[in-house]
PDB file of N, CA and C in Angstrom:
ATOM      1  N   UNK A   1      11.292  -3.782  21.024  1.00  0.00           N
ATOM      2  CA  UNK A   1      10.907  -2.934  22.127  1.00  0.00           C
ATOM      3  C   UNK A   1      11.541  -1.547  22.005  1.00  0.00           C
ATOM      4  N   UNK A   2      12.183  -1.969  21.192  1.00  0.00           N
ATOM      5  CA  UNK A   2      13.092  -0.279  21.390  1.00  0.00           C
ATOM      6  C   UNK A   2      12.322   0.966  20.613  1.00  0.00           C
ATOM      7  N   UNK A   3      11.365  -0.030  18.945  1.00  0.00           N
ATOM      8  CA  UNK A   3      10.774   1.272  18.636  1.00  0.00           C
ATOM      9  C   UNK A   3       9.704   1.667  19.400  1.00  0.00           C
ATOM     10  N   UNK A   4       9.035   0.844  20.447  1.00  0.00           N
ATOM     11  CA  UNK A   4       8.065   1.630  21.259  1.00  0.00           C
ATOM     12  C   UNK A   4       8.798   2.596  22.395  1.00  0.00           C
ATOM     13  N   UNK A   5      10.060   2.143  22.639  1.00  0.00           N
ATOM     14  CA  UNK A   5      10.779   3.114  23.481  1.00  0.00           C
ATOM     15  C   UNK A   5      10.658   4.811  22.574  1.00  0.00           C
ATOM     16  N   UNK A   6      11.455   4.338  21.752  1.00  0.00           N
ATOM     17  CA  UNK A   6      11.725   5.727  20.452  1.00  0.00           C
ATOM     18  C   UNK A   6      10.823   6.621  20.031  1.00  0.00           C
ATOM     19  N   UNK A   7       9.395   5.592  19.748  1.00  0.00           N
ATOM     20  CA  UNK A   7       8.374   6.628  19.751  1.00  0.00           C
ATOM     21  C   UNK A   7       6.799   6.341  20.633  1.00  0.00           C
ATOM     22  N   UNK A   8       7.567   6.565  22.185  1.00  0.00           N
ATOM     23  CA  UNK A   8       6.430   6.571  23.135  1.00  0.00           C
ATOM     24  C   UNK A   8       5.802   7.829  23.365  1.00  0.00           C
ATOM     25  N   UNK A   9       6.864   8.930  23.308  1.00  0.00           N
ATOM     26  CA  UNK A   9       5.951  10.032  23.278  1.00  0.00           C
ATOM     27  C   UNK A   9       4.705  10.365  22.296  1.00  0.00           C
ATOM     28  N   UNK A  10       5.476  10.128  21.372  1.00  0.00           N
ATOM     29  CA  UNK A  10       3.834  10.013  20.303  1.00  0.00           C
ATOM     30  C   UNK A  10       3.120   8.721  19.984  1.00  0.00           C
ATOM     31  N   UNK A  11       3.426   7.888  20.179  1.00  0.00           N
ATOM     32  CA  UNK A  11       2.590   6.649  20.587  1.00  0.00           C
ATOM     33  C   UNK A  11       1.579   6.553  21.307  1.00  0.00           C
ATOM     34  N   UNK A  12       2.266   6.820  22.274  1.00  0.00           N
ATOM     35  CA  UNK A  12       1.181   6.701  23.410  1.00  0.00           C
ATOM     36  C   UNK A  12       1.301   8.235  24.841  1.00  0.00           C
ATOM     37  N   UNK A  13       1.268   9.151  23.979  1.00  0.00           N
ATOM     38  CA  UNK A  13       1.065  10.316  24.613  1.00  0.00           C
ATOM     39  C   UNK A  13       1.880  10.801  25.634  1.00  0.00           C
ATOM     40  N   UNK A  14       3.470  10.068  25.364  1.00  0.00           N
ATOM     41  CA  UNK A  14       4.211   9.864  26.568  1.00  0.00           C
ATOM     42  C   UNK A  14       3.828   9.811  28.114  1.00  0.00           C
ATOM     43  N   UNK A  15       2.613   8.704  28.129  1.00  0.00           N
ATOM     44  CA  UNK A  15       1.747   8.208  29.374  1.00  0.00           C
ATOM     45  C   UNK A  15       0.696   8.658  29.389  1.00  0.00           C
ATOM     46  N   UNK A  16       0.646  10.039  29.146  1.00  0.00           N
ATOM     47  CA  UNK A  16      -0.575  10.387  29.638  1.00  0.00           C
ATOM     48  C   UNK A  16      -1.824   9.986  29.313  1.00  0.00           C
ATOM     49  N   UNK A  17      -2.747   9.198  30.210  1.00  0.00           N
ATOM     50  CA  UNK A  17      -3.933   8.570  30.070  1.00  0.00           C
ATOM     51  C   UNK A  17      -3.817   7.398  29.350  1.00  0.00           C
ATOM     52  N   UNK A  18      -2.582   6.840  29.111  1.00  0.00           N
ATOM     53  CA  UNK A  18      -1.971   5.600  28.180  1.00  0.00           C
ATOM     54  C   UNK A  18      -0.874   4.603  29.762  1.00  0.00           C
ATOM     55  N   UNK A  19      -1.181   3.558  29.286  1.00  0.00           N
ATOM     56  CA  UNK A  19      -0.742   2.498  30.286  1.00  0.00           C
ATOM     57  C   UNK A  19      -0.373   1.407  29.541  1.00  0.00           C
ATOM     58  N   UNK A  20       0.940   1.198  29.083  1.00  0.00           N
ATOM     59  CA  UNK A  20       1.590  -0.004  27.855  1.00  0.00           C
ATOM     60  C   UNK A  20       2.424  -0.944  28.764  1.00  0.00           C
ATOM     61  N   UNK A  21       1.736  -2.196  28.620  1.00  0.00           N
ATOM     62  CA  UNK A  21       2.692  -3.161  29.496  1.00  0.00           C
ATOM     63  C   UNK A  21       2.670  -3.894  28.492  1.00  0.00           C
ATOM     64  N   UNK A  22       4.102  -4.616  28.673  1.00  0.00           N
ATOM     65  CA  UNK A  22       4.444  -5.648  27.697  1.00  0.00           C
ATOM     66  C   UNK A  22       4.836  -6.779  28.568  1.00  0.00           C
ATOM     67  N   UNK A  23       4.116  -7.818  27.733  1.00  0.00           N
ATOM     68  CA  UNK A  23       3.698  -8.911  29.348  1.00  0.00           C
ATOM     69  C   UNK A  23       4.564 -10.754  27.866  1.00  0.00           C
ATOM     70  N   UNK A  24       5.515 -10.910  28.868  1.00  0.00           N
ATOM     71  CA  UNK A  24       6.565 -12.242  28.605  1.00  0.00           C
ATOM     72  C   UNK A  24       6.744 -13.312  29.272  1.00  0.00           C
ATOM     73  N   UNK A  25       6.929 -14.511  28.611  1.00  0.00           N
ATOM     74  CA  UNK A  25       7.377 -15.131  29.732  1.00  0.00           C
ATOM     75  C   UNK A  25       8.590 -15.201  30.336  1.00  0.00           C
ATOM     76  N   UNK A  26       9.262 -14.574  29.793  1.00  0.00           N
ATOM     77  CA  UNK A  26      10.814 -14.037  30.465  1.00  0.00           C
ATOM     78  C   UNK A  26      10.461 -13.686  32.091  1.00  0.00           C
ATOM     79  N   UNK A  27      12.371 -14.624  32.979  1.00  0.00           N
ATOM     80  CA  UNK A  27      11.542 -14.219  34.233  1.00  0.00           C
ATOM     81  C   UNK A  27      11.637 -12.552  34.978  1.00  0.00           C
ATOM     82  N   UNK A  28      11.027 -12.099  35.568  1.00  0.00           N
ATOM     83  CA  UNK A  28      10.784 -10.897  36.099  1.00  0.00           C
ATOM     84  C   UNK A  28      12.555  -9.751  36.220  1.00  0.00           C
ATOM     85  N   UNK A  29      13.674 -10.833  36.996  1.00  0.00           N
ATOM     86  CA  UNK A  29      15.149 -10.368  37.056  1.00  0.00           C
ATOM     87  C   UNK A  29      15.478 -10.029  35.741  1.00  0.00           C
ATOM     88  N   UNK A  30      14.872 -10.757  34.691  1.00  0.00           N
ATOM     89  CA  UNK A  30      16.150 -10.438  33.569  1.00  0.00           C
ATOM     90  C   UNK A  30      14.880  -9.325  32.573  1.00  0.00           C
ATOM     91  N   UNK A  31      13.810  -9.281  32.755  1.00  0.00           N
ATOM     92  CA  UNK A  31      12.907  -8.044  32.201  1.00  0.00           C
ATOM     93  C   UNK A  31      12.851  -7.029  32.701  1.00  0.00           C
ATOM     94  N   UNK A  32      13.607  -6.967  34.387  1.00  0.00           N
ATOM     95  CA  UNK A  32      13.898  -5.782  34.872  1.00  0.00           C
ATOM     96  C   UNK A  32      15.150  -5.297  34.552  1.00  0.00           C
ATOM     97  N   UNK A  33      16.181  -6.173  34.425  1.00  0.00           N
ATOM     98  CA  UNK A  33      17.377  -5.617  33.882  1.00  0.00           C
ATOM     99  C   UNK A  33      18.150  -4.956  32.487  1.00  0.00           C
ATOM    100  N   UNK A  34      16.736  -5.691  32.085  1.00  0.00           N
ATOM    101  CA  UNK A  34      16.874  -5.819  30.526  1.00  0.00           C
ATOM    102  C   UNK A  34      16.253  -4.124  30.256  1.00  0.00           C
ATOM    103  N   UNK A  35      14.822  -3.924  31.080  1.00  0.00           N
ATOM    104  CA  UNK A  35      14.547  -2.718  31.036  1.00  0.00           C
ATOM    105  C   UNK A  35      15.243  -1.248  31.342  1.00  0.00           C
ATOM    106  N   UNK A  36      15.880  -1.898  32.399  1.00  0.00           N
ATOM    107  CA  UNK A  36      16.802  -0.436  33.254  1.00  0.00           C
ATOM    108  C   UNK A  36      18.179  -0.614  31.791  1.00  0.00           C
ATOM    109  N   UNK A  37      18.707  -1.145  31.309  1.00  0.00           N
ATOM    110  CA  UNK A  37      19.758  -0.979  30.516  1.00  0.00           C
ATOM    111  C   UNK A  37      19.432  -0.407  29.565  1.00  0.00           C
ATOM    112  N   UNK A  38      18.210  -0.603  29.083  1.00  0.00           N
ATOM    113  CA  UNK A  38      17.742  -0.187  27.531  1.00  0.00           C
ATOM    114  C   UNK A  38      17.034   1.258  28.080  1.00  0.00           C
ATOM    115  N   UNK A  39      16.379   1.691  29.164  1.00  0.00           N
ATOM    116  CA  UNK A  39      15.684   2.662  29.408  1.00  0.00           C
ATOM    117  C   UNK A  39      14.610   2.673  28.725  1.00  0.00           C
ATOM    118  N   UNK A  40      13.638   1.923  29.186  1.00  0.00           N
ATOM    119  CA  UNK A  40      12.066   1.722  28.591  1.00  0.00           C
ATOM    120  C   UNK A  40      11.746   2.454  29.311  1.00  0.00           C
ATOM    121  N   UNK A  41      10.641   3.204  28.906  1.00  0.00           N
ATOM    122  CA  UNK A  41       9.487   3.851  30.084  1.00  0.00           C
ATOM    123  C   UNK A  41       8.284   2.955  30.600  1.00  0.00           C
ATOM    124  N   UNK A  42       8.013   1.954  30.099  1.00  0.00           N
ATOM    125  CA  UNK A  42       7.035   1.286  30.519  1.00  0.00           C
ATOM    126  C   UNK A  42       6.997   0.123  31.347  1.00  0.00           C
ATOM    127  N   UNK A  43       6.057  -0.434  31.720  1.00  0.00           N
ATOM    128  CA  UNK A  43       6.107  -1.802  32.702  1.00  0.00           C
ATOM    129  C   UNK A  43       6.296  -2.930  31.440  1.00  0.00           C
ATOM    130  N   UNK A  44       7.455  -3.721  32.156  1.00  0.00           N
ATOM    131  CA  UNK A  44       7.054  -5.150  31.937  1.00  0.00           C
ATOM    132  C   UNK A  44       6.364  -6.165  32.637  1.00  0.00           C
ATOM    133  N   UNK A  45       5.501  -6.995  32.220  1.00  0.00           N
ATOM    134  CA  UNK A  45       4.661  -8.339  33.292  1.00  0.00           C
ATOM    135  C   UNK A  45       5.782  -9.507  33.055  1.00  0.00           C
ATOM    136  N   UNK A  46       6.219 -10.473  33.964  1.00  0.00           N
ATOM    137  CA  UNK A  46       6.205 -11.843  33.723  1.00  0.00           C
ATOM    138  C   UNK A  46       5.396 -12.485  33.414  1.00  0.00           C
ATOM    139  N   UNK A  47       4.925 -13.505  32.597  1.00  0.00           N
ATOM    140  CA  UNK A  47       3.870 -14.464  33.104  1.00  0.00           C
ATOM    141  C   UNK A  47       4.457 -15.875  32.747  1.00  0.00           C
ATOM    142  N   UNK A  48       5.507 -16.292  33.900  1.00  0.00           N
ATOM    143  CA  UNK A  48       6.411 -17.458  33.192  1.00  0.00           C
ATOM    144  C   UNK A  48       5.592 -18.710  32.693  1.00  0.00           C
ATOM    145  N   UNK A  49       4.489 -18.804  33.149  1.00  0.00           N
ATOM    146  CA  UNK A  49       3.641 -19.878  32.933  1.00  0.00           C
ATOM    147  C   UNK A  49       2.884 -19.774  31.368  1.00  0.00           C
ATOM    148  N   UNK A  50       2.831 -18.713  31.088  1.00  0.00           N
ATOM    149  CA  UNK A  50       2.432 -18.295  29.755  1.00  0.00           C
ATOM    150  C   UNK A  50       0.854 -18.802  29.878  1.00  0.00           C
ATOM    151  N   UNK A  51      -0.259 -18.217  31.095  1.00  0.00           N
ATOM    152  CA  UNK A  51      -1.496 -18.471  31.524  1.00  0.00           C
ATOM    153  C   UNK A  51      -2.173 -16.810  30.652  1.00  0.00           C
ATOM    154  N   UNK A  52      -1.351 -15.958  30.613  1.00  0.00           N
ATOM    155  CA  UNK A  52      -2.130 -15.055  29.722  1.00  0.00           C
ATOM    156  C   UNK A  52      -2.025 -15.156  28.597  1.00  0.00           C
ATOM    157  N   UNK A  53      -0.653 -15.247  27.776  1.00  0.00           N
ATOM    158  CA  UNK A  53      -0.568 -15.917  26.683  1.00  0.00           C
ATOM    159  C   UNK A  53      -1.761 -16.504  25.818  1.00  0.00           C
ATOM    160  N   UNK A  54      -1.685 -17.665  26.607  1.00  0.00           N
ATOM    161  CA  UNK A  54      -2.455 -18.619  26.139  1.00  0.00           C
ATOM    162  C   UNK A  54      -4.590 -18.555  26.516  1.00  0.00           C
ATOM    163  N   UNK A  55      -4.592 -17.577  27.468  1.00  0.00           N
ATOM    164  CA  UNK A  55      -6.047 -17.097  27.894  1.00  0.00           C
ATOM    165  C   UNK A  55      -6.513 -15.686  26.503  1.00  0.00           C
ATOM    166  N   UNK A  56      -5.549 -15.359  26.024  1.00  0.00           N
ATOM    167  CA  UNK A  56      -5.572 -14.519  24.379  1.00  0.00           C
ATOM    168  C   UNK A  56      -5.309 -14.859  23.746  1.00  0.00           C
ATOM    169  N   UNK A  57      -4.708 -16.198  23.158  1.00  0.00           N
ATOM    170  CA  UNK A  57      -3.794 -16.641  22.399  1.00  0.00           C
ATOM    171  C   UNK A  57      -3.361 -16.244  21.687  1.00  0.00           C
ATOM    172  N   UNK A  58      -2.313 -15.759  22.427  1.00  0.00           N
ATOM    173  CA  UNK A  58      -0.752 -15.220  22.028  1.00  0.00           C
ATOM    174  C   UNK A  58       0.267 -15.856  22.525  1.00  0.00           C
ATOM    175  N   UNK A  59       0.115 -17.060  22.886  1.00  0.00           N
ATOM    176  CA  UNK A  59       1.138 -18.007  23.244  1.00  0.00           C
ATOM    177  C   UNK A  59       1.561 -19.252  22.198  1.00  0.00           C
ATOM    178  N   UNK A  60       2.816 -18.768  21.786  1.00  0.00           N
ATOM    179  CA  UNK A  60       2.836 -20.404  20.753  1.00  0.00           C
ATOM    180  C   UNK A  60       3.868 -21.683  21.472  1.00  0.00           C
ATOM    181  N   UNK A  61       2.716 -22.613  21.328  1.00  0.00           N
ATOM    182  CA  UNK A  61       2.696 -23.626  21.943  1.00  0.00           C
ATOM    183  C   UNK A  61       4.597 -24.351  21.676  1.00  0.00           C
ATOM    184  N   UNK A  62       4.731 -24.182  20.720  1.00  0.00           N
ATOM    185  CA  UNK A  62       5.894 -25.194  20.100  1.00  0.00           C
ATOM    186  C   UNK A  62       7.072 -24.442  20.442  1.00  0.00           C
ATOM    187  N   UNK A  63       7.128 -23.461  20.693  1.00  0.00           N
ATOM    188  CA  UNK A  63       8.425 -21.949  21.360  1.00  0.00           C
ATOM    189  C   UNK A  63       8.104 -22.344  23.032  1.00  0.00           C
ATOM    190  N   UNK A  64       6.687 -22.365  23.280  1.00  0.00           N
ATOM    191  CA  UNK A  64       6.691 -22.240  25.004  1.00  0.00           C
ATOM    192  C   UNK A  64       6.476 -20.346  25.190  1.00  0.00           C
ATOM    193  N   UNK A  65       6.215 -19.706  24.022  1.00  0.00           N
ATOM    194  CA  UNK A  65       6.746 -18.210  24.327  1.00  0.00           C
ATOM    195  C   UNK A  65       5.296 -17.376  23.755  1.00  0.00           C
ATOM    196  N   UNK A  66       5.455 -16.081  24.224  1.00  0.00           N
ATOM    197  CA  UNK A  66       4.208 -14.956  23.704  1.00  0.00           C
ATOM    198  C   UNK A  66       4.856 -14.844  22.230  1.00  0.00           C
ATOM    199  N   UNK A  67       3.715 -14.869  21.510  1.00  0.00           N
ATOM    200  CA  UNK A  67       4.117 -14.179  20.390  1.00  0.00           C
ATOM    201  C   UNK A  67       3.757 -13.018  20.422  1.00  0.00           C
ATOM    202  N   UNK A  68       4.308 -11.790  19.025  1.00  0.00           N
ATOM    203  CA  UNK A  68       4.063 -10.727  19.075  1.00  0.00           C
ATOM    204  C   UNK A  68       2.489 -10.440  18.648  1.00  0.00           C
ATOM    205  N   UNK A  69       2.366 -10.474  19.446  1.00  0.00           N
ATOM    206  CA  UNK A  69       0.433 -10.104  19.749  1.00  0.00           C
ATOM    207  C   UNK A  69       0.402  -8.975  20.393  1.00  0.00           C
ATOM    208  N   UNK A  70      -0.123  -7.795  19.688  1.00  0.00           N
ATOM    209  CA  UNK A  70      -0.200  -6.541  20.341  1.00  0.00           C
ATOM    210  C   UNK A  70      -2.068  -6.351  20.614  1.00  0.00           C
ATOM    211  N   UNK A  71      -2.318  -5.822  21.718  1.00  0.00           N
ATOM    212  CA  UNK A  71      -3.732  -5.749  22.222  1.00  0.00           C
ATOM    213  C   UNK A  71      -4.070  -4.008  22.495  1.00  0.00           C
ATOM    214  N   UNK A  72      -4.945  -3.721  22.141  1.00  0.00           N
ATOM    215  CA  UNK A  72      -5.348  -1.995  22.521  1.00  0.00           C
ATOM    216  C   UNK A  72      -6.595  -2.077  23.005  1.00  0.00           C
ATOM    217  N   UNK A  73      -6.692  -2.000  24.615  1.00  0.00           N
ATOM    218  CA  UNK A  73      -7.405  -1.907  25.831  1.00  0.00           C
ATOM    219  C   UNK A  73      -8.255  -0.687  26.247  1.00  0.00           C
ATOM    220  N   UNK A  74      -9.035  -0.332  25.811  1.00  0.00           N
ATOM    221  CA  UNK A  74      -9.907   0.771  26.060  1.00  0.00           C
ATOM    222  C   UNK A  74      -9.912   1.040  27.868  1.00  0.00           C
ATOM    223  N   UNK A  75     -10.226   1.934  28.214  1.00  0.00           N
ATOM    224  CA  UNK A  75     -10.326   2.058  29.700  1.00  0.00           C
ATOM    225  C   UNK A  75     -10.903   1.380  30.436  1.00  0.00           C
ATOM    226  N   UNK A  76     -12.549   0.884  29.704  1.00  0.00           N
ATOM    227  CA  UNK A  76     -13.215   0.070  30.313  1.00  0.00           C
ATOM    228  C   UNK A  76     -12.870  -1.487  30.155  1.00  0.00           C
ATOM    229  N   UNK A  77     -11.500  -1.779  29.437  1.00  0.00           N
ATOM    230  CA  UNK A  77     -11.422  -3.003  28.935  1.00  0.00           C
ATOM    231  C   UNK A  77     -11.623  -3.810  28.105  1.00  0.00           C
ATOM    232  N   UNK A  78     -12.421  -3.246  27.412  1.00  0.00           N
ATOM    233  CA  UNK A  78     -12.608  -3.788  26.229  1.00  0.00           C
ATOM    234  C   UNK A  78     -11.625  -3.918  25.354  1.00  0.00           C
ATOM    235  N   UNK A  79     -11.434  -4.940  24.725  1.00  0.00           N
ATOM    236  CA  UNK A  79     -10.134  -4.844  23.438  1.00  0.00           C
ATOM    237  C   UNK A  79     -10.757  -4.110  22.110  1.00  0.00           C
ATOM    238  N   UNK A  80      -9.887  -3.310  21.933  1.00  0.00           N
ATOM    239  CA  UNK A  80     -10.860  -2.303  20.854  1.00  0.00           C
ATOM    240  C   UNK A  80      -9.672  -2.971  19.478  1.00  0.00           C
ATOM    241  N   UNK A  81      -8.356  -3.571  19.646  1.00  0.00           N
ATOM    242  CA  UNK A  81      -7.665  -3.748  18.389  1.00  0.00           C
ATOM    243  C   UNK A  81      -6.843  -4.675  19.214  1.00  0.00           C
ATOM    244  N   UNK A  82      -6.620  -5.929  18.086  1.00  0.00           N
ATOM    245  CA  UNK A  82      -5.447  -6.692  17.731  1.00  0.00           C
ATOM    246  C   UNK A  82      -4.576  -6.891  16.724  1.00  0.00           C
ATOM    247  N   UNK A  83      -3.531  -7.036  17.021  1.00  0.00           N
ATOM    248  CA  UNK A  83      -2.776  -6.980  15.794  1.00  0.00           C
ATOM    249  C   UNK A  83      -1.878  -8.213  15.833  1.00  0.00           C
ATOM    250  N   UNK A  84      -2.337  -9.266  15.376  1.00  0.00           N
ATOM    251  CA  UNK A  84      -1.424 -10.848  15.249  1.00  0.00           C
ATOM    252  C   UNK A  84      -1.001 -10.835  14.201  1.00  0.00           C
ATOM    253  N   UNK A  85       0.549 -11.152  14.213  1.00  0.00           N
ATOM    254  CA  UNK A  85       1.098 -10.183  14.717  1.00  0.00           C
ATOM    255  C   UNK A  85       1.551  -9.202  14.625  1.00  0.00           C
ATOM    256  N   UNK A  86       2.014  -8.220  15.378  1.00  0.00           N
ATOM    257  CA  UNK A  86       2.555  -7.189  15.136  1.00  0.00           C
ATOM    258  C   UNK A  86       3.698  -6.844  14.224  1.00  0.00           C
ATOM    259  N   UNK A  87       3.872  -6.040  13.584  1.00  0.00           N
ATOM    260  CA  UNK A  87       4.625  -6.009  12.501  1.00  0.00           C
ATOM    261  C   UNK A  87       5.516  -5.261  12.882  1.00  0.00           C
ATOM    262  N   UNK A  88       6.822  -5.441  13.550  1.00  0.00           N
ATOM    263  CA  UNK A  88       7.562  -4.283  14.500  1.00  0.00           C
ATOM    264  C   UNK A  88       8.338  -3.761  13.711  1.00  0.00           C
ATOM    265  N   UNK A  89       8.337  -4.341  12.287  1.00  0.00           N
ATOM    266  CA  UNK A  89       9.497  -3.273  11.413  1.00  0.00           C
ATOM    267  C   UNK A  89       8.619  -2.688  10.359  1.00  0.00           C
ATOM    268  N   UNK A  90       7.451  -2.649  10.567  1.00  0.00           N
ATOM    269  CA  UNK A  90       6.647  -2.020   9.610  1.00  0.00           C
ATOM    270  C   UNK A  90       5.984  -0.939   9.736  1.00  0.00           C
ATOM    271  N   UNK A  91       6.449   0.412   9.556  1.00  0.00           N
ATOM    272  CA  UNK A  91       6.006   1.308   9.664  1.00  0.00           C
ATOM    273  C   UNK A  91       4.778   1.881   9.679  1.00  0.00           C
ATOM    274  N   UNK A  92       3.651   1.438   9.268  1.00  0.00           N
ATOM    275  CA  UNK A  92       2.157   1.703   8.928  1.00  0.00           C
ATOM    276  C   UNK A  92       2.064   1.118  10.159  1.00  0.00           C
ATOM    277  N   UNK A  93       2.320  -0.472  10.632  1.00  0.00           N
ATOM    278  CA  UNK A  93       1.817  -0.495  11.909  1.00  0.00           C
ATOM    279  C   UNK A  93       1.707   0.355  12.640  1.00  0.00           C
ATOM    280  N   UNK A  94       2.574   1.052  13.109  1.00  0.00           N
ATOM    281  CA  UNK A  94       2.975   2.375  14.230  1.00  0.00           C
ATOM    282  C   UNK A  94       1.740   3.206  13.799  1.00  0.00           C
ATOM    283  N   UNK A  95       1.350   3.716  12.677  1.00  0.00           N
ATOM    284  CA  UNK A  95       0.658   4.116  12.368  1.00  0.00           C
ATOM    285  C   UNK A  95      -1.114   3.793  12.845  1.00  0.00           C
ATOM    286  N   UNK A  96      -1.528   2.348  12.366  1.00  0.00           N
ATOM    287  CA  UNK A  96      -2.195   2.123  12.581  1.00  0.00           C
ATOM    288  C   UNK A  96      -2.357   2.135  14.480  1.00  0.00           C
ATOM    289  N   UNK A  97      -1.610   1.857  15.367  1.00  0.00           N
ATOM    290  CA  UNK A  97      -1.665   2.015  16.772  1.00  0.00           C
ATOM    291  C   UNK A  97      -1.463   3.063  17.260  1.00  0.00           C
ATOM    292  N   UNK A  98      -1.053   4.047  16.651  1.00  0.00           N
ATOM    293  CA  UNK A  98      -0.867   5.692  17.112  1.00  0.00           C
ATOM    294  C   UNK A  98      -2.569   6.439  16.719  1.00  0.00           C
ATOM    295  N   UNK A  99      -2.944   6.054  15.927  1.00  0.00           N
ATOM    296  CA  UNK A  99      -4.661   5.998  15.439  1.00  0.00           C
ATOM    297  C   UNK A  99      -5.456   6.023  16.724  1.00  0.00           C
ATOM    298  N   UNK A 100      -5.605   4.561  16.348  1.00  0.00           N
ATOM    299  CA  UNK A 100      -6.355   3.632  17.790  1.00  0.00           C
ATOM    300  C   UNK A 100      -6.190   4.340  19.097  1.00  0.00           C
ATOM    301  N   UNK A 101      -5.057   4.517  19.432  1.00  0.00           N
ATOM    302  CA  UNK A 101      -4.680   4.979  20.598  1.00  0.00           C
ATOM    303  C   UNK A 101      -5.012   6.572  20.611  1.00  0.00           C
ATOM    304  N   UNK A 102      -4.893   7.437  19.807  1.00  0.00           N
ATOM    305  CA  UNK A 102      -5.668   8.456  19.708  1.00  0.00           C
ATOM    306  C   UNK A 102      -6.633   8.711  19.962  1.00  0.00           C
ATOM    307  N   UNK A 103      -7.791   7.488  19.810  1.00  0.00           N
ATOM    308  CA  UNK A 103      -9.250   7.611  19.243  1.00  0.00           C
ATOM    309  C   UNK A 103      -9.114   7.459  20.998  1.00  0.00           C
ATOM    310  N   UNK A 104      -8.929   6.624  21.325  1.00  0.00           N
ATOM    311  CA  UNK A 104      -9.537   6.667  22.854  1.00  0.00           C
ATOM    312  C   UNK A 104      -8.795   7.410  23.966  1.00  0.00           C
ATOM    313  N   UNK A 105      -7.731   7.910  23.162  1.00  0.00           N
ATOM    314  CA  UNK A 105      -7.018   8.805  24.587  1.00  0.00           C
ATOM    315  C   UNK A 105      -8.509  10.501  24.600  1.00  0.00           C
ATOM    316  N   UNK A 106      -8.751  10.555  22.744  1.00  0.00           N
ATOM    317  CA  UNK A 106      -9.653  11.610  23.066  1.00  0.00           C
ATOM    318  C   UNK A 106     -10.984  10.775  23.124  1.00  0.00           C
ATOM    319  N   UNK A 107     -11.442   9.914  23.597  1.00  0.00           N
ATOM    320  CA  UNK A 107     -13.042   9.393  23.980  1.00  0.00           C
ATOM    321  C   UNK A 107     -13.580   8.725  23.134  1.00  0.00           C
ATOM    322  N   UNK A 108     -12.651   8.843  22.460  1.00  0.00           N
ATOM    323  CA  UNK A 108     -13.527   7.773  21.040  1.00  0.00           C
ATOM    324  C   UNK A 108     -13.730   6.411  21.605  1.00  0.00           C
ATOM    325  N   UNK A 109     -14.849   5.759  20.883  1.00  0.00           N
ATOM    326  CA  UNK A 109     -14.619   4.092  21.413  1.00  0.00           C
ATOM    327  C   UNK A 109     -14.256   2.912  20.329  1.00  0.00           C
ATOM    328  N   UNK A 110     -13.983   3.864  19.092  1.00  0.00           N
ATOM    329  CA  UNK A 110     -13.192   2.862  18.322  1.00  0.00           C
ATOM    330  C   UNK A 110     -14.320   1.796  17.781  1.00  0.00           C
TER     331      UNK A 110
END
């Protein structure tokens, strides 16, 4: 989480017209605390039940937990990119989601 902290401004336009929630089953107290210490800019979701998780499957069954399943949500909702999983120490990833996220912050539909 920290490299989306590090590079949210160019990630994701430091907000503007960009909305990044990172959704766990961790419960809500310790993803809020966890957030205010680290200084994320973004929302975290609970979903202790792991009902979204598993409605995308990005939930692995044998952990009980989300895996790193990253989703890129067009305005209208549509999932325009997945990335199972996400490769958080791999630099091209960033790449490839700073793209994506480009294409539709300027209208593209990817």
């Amino acid at each position: 989480m920290d490299a989306y902290r590090d590079q949210y401004a160019t990630l994701y336009n430091g907000g503007n017209h960009v909305v990044l929630l990172a959704i766990s089953v961790d419960p809500d107290t310790m993803q809020a605390a966890w957030a205010r210490e680290k200084g994320y800019p973004f929302r975290f979701l609970s979903d202790s039940t792991g009902a979204v998780g598993r409605r995308y499957g990005a939930y692995d069954f044998k952990y009980k937990m989300d895996d790193r399943t990253l989703f890129v949500v067009a305005p209208g909702g549509k999932i325009v990119q997945v990335q199972a999983p996400f490769r958080e120490i791999d630099p091209t990833a960033y790449k490839s989601l700073e793209a994506v996220v480009d294409s539709i912050a300027a209208g593209g539909k990817r």
